[in-house]
C-alpha atoms as a PDB file:
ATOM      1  CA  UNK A   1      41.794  33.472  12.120  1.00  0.00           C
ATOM      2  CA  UNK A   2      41.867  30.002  12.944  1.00  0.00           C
ATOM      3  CA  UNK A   3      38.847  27.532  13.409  1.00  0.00           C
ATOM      4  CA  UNK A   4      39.305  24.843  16.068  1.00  0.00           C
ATOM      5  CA  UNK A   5      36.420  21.741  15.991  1.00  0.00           C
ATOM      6  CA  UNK A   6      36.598  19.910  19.638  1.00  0.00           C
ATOM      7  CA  UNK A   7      39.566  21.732  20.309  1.00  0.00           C
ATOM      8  CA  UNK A   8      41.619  20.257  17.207  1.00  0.00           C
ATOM      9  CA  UNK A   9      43.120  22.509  14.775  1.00  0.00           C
ATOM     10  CA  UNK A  10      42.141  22.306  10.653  1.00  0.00           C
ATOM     11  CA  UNK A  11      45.584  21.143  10.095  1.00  0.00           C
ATOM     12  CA  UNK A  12      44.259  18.072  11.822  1.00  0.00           C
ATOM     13  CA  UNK A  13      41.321  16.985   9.108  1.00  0.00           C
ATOM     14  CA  UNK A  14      41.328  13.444  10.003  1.00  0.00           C
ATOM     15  CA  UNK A  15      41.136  13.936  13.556  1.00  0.00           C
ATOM     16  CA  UNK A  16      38.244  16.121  13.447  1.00  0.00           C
ATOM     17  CA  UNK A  17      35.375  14.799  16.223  1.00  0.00           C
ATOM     18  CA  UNK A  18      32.085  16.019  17.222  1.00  0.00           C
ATOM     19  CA  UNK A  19      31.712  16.926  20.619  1.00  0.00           C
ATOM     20  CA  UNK A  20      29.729  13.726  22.706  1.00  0.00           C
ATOM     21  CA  UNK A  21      26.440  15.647  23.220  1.00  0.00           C
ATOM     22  CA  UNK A  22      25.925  15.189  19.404  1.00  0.00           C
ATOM     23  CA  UNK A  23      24.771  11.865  19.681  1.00  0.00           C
ATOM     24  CA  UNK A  24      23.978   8.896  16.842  1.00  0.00           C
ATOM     25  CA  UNK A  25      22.501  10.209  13.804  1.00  0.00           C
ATOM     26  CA  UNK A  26      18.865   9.223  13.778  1.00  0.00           C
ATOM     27  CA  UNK A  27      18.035   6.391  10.958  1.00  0.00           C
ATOM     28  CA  UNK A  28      15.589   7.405   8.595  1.00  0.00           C
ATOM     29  CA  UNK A  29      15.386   4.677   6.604  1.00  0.00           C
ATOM     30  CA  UNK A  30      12.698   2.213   6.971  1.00  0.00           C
ATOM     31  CA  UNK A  31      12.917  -1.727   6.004  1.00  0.00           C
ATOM     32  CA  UNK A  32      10.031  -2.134   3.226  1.00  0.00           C
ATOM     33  CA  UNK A  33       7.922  -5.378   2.139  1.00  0.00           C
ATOM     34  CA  UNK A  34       6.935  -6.243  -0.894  1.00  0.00           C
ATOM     35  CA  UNK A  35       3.332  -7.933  -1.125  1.00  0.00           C
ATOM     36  CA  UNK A  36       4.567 -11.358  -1.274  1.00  0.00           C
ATOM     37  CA  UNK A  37       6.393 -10.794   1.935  1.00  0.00           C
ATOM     38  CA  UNK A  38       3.297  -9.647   3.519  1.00  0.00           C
ATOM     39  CA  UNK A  39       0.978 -12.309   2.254  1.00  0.00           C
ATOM     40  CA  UNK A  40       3.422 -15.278   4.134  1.00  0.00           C
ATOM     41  CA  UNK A  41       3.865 -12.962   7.088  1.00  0.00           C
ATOM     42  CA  UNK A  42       0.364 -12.340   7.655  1.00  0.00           C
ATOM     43  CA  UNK A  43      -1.192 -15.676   5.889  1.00  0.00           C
ATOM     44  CA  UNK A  44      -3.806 -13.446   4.063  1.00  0.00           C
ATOM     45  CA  UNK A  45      -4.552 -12.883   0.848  1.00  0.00           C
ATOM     46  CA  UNK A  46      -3.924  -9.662  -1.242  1.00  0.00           C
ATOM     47  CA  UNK A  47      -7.696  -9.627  -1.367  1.00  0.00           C
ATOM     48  CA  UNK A  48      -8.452  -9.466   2.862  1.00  0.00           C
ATOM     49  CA  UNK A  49      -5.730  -6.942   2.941  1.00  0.00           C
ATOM     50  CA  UNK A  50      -6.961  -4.605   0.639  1.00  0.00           C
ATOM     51  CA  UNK A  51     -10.306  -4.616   2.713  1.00  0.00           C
ATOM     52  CA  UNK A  52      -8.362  -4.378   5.755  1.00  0.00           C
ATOM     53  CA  UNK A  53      -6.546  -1.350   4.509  1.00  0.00           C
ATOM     54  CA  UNK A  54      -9.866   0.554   3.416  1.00  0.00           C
ATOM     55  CA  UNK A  55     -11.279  -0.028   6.476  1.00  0.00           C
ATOM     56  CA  UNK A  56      -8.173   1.073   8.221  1.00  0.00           C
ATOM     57  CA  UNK A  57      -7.724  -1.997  10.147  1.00  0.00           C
ATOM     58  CA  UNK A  58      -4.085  -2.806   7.900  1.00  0.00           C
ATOM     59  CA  UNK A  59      -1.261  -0.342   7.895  1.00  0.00           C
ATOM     60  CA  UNK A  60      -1.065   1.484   4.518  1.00  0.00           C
ATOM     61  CA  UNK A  61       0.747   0.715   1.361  1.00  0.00           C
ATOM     62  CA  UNK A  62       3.359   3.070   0.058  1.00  0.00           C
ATOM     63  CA  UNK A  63       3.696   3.617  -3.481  1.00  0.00           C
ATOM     64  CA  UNK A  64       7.240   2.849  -4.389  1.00  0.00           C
ATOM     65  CA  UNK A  65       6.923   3.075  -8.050  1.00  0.00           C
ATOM     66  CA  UNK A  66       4.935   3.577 -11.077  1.00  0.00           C
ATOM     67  CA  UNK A  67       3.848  -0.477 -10.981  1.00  0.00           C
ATOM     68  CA  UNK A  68       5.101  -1.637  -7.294  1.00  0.00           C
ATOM     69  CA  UNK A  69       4.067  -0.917  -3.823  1.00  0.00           C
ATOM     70  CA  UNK A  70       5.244  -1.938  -0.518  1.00  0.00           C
ATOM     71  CA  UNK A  71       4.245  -1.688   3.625  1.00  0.00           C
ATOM     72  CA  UNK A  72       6.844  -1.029   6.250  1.00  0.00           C
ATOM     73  CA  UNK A  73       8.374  -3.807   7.917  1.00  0.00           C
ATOM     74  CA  UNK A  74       7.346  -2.675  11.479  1.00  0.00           C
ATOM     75  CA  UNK A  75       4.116  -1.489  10.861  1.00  0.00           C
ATOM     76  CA  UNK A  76       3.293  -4.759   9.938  1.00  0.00           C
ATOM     77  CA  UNK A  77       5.150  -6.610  12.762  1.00  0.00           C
ATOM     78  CA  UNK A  78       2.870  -4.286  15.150  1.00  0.00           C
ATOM     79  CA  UNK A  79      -0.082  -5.421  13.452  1.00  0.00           C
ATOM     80  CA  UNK A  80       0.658  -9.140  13.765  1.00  0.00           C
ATOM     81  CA  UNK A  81       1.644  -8.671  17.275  1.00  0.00           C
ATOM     82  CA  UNK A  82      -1.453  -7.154  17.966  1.00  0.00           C
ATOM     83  CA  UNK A  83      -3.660 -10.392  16.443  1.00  0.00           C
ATOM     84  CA  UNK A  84      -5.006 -12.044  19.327  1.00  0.00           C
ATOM     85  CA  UNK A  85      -4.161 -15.940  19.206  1.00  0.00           C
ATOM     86  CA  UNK A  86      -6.895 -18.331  18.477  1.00  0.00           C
ATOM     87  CA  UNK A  87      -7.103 -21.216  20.848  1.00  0.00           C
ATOM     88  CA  UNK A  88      -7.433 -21.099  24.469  1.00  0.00           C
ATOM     89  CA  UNK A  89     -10.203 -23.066  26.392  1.00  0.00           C
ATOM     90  CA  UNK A  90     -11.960 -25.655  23.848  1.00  0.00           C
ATOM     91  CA  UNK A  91     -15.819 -25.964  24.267  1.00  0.00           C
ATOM     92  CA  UNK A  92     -17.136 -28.553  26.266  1.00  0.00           C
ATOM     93  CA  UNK A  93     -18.846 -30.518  23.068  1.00  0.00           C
ATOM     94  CA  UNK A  94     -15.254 -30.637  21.801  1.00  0.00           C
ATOM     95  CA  UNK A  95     -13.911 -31.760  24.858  1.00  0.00           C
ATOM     96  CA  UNK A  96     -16.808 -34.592  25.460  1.00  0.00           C
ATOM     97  CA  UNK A  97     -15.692 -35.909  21.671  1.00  0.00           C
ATOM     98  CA  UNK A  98     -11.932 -36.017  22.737  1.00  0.00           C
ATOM     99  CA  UNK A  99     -12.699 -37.699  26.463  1.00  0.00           C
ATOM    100  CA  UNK A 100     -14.322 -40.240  24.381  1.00  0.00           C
ATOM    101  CA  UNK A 101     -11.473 -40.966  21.372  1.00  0.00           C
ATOM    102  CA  UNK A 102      -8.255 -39.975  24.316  1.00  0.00           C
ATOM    103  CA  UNK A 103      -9.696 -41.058  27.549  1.00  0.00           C
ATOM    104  CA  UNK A 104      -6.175 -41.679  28.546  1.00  0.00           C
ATOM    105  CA  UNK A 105      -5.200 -38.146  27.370  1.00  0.00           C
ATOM    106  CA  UNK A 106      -7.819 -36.597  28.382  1.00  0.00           C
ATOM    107  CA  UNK A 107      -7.056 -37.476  31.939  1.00  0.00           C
ATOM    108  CA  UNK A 108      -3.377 -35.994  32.174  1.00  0.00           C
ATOM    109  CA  UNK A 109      -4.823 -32.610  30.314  1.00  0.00           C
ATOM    110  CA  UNK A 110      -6.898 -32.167  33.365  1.00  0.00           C
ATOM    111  CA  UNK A 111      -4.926 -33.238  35.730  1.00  0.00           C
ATOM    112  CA  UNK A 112      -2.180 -30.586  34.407  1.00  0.00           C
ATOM    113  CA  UNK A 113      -4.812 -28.220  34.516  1.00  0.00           C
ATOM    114  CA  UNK A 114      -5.461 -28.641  38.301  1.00  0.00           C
ATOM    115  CA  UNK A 115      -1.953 -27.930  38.911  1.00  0.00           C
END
């Protein structure tokens, strides 16, 4: 009895192929940071991040050995995507104290805001 794979016969090993529907192996391997990594990412300290993570505001640490831990690369990404930035509209006591030391400025920032 002969075996074909994809229509090829066994003398063929090398050509052996997979029919299309098959598709790409799925990836189960995930990119992990260690905490030093995470502090520059993020800009906190080990410290906030613990209390982040028992509130369940951080994504979890894995345990990757008996003395070392890590987070996974995109879990974090997703979290600092979902920061919200600071900045936007300035108060208008900080904007009276820069009309007054950047008049000149002061006047194109508005006038690009009217635009």
């Amino acid at each position: 009895m002969t075996i074909t794979i994809g229509g090829l016969e066994p003398s063929q090993p090398d050509r052996y192929v997979l029919p299309a529907f098959y598709g790409p192996l799925p990836m189960t391997t995930k990119n992990i940071l260690r905490r030093k990594a995470v502090l520059a990412k993020t800009g906190l300290s080990s410290v906030t991040i613990w209390r982040l993570e028992k509130a369940g505001r951080f994504p979890r640490r894995i345990q990757l050995g008996s003395n070392s831990v890590g987070w996974v690369a995109e879990e974090v990404d997703a979290w600092v995507q979902q920061r919200q930035r600071v900045g936007g509209k300035q108060s208008s006591a900080n904007q009276a104290m820069f009309a007054k030391i950047f008049p000149s400025l002061m006047e194109m920032l508005t006038e690009l805001e009217r635009r």
